[in-house]
N, C-alpha and C. Protein backbone atom coordinates (compact mmCIF):
# COMPACT_ATOMS: atom_id res chain seq x y z
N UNK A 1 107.21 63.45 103.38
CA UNK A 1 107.40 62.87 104.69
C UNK A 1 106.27 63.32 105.59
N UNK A 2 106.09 62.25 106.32
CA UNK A 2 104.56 62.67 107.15
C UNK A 2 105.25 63.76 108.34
N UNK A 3 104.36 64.31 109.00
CA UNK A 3 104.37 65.17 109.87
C UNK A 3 104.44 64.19 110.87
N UNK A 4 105.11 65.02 112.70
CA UNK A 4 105.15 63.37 113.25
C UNK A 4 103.85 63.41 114.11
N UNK A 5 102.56 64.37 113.92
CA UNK A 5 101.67 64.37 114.62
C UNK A 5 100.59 63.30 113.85
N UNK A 6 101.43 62.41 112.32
CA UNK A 6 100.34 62.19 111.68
C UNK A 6 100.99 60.70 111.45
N UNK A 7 102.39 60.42 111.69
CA UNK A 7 102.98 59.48 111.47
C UNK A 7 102.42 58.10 112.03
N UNK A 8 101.40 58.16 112.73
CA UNK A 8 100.82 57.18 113.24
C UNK A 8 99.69 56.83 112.48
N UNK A 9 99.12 57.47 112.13
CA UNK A 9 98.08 57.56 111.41
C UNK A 9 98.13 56.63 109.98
N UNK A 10 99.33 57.51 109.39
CA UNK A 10 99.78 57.23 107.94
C UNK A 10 100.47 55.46 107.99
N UNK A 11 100.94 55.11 109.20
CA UNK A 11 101.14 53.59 109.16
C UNK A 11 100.19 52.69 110.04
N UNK A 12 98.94 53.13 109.73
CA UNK A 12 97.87 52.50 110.85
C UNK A 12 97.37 51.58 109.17
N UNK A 13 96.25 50.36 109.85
CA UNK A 13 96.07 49.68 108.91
C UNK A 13 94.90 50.02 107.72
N UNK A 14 94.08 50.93 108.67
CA UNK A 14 92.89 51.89 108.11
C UNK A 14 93.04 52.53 106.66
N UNK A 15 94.44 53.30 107.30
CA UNK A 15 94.61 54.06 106.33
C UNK A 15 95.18 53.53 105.02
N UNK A 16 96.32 52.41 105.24
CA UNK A 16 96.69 51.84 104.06
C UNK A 16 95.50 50.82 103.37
N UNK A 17 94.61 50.38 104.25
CA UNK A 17 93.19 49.76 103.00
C UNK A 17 92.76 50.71 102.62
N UNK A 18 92.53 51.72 103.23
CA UNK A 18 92.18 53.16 102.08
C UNK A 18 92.75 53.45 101.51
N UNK A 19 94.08 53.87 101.77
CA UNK A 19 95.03 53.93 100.19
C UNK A 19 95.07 53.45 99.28
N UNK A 20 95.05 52.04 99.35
CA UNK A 20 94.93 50.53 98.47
C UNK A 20 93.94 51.05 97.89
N UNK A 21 92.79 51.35 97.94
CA UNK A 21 91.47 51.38 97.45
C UNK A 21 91.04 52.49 96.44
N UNK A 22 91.64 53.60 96.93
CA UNK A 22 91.78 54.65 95.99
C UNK A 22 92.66 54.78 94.81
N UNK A 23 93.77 53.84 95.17
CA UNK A 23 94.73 53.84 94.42
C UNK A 23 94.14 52.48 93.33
N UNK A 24 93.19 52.03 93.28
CA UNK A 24 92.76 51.33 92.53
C UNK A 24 91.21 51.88 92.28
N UNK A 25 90.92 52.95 92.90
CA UNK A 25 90.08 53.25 92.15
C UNK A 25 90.16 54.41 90.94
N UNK A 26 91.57 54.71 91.31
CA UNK A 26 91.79 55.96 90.11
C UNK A 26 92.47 55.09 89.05
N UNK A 27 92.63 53.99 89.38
CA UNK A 27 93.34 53.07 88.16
C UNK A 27 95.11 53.63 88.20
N UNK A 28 95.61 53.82 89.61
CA UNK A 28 97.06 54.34 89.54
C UNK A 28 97.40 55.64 88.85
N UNK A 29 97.13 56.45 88.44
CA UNK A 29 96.73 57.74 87.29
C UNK A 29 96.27 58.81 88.18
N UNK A 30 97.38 59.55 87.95
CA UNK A 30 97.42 61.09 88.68
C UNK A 30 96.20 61.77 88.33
N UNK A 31 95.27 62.28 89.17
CA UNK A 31 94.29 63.24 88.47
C UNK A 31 94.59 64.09 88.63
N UNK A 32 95.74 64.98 88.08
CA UNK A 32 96.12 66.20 87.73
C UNK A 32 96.59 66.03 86.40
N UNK A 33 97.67 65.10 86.04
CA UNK A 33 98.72 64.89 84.78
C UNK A 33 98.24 63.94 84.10
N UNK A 34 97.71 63.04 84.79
CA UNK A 34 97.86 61.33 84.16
C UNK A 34 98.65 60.20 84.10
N UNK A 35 99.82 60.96 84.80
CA UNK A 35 100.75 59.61 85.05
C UNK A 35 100.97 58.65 85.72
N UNK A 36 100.96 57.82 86.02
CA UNK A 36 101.28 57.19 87.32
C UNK A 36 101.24 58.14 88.95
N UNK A 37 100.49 57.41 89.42
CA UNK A 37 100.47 58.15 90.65
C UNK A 37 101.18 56.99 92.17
N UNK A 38 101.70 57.80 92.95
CA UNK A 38 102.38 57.07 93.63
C UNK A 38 101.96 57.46 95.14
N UNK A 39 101.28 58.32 95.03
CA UNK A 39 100.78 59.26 96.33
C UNK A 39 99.24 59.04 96.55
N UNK A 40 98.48 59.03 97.39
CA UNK A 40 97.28 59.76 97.65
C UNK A 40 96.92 60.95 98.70
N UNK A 41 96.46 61.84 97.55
CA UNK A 41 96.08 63.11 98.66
C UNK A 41 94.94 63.23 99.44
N UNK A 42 94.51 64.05 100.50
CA UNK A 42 93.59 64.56 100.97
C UNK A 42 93.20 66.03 101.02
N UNK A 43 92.33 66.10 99.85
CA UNK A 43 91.66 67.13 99.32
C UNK A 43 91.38 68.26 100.52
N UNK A 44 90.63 67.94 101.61
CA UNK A 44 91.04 68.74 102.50
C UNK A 44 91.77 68.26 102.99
N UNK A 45 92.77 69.59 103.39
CA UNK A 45 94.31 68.96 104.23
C UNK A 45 94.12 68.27 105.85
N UNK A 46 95.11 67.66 105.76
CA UNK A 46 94.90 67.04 106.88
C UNK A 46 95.07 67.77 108.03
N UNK A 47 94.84 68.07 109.43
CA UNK A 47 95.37 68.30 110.47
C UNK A 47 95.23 67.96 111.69
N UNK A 48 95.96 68.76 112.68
CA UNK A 48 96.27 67.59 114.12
C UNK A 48 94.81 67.96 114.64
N UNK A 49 93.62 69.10 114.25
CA UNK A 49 92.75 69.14 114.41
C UNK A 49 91.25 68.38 113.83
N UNK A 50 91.57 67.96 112.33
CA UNK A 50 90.43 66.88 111.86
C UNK A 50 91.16 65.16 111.53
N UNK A 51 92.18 65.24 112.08
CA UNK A 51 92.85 63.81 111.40
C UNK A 51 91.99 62.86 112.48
N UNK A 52 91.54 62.53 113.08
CA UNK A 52 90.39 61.76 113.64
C UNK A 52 89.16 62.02 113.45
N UNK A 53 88.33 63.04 112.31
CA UNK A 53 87.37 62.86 111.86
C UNK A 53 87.52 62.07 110.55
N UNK A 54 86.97 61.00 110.73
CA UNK A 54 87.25 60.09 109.55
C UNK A 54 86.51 60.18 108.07
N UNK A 55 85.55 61.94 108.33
CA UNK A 55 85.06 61.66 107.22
C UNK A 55 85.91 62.55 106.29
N UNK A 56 86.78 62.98 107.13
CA UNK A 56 87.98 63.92 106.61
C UNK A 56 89.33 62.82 106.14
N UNK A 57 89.71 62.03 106.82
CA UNK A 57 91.46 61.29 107.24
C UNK A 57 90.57 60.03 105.90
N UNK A 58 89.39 59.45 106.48
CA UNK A 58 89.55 58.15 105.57
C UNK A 58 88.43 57.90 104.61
N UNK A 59 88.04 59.14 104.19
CA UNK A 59 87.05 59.35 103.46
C UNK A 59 87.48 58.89 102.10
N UNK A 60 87.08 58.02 100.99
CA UNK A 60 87.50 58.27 100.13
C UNK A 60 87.49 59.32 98.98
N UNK A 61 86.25 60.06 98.78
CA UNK A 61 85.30 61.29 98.62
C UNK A 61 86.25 62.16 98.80
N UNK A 62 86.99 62.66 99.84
CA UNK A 62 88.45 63.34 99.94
C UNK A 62 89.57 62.94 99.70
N UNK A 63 89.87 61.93 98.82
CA UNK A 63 91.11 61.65 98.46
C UNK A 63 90.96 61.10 97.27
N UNK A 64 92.43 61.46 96.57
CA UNK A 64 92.81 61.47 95.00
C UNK A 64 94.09 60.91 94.66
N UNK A 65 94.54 60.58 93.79
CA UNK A 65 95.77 59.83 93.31
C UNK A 65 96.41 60.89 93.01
N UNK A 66 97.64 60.67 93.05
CA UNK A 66 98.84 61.89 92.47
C UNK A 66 100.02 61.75 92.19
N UNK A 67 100.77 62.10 91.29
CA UNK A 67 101.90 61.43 91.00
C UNK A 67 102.78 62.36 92.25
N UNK A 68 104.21 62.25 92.34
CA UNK A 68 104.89 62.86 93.34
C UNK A 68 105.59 63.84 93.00
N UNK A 69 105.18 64.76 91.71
CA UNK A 69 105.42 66.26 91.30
C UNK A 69 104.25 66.49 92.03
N UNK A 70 103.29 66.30 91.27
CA UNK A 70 102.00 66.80 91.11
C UNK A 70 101.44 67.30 92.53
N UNK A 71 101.83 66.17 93.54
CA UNK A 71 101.58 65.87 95.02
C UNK A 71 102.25 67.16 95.60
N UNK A 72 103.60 67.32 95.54
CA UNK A 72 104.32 68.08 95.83
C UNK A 72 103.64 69.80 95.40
N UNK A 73 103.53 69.63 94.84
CA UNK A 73 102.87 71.43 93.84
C UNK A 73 101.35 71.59 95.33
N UNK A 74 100.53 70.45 94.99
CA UNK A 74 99.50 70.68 95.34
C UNK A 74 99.81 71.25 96.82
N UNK A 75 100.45 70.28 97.81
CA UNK A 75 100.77 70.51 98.97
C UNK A 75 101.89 71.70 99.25
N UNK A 76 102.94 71.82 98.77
CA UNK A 76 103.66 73.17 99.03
C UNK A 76 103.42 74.29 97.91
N UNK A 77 102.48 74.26 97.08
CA UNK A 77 101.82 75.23 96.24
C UNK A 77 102.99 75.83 95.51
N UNK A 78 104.10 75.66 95.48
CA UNK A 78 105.35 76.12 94.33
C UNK A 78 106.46 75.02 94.45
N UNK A 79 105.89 73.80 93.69
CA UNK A 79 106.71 72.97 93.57
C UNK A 79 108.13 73.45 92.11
N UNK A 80 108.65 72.41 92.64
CA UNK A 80 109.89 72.67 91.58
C UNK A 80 109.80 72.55 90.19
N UNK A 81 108.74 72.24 89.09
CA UNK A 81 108.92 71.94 87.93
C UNK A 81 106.83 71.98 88.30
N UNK A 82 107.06 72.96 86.97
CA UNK A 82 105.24 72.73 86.16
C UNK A 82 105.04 71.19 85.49
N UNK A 83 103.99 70.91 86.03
CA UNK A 83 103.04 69.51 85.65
C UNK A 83 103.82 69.05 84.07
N UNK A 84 103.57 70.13 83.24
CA UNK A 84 104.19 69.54 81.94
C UNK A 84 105.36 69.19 81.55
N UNK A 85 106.33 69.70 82.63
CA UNK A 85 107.73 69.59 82.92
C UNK A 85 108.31 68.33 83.47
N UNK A 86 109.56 67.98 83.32
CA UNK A 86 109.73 66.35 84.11
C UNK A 86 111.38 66.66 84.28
N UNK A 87 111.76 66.13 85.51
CA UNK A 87 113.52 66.31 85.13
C UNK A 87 114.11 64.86 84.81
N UNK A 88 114.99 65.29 83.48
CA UNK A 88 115.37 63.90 82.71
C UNK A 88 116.46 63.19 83.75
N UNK A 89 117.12 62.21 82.90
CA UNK A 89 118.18 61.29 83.99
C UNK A 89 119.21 62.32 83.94
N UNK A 90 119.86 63.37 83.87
CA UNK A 90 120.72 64.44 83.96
C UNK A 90 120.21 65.53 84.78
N UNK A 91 119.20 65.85 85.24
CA UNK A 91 118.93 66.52 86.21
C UNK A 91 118.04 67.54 85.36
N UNK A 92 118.26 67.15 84.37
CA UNK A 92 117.40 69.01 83.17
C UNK A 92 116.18 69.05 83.27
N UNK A 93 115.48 69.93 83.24
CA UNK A 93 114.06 70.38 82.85
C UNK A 93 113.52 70.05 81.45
N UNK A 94 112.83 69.13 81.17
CA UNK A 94 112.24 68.92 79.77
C UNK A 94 111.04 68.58 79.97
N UNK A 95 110.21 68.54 78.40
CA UNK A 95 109.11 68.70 78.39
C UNK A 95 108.40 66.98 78.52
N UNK A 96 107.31 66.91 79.31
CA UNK A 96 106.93 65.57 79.27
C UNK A 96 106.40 64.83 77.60
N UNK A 97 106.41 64.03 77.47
CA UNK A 97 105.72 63.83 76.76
C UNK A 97 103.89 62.84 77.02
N UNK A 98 102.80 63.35 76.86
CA UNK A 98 101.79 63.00 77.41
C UNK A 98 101.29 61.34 77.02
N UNK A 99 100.85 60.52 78.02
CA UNK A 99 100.58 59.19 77.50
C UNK A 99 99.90 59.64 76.16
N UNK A 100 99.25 58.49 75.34
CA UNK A 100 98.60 58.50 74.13
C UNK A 100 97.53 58.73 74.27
N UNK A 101 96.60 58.30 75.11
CA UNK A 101 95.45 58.13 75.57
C UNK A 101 94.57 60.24 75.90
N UNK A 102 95.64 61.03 76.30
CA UNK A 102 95.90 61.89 76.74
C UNK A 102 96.44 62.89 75.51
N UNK A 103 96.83 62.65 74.70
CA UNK A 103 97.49 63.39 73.75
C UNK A 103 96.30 63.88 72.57
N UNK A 104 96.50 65.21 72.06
CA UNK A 104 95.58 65.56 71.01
C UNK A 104 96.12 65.82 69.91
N UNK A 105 95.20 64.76 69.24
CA UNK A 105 95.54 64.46 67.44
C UNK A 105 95.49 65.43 66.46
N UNK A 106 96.06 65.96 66.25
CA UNK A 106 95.94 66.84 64.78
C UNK A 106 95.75 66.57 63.88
């Protein structure tokens, strides 16, 4: 959830053609895990102090795709479940299994 010093920002039109854009330039694909990404981050964090330097807020150069574990870890730095981890439709902790593309052959 956005912060509400940023909530303007995050539904301005700028920012969602930049989103759009990144999110097609990573090809949808977390660059942390590889999965689907549903988020885009900003590598440097955002704040109520650079969110109008745009080479910070709408740079693409600072921003990355992320799925919404991955997103979560990065931004509160002890997310709930390690990258390789996923919680199944029962709520459990199990192990992901990695796309194919991603997986190493023995």
């Amino acid at each position: 959830m956005a912060k509400a010093w940023a909530k303007a920002f995050y539904n301005s039109g700028q920012w969602k053609a930049v989103r759009r854009e990144v999110l097609r330039r990573d090809h949808f694909t977390c660059q942390d895990c590889g999965y689907r990404a549903e988020e885009v981050h900003h590598i440097i964090e955002l704040t109520p102090d650079n969110i109008h330097d745009r080479m910070i807020s709408l740079n693409p150069d600072n921003l990355m795709c992320l799925c919404h574990d991955c997103h979560t870890r990065r931004t509160h730095k002890d997310g709930d479940v390690d990258c390789a981890m996923k919680f199944d439709e029962d709520g459990y902790v199990v192990e992901r299994i990695p796309p194919l593309k991603n997986r190493a052959w023995g």
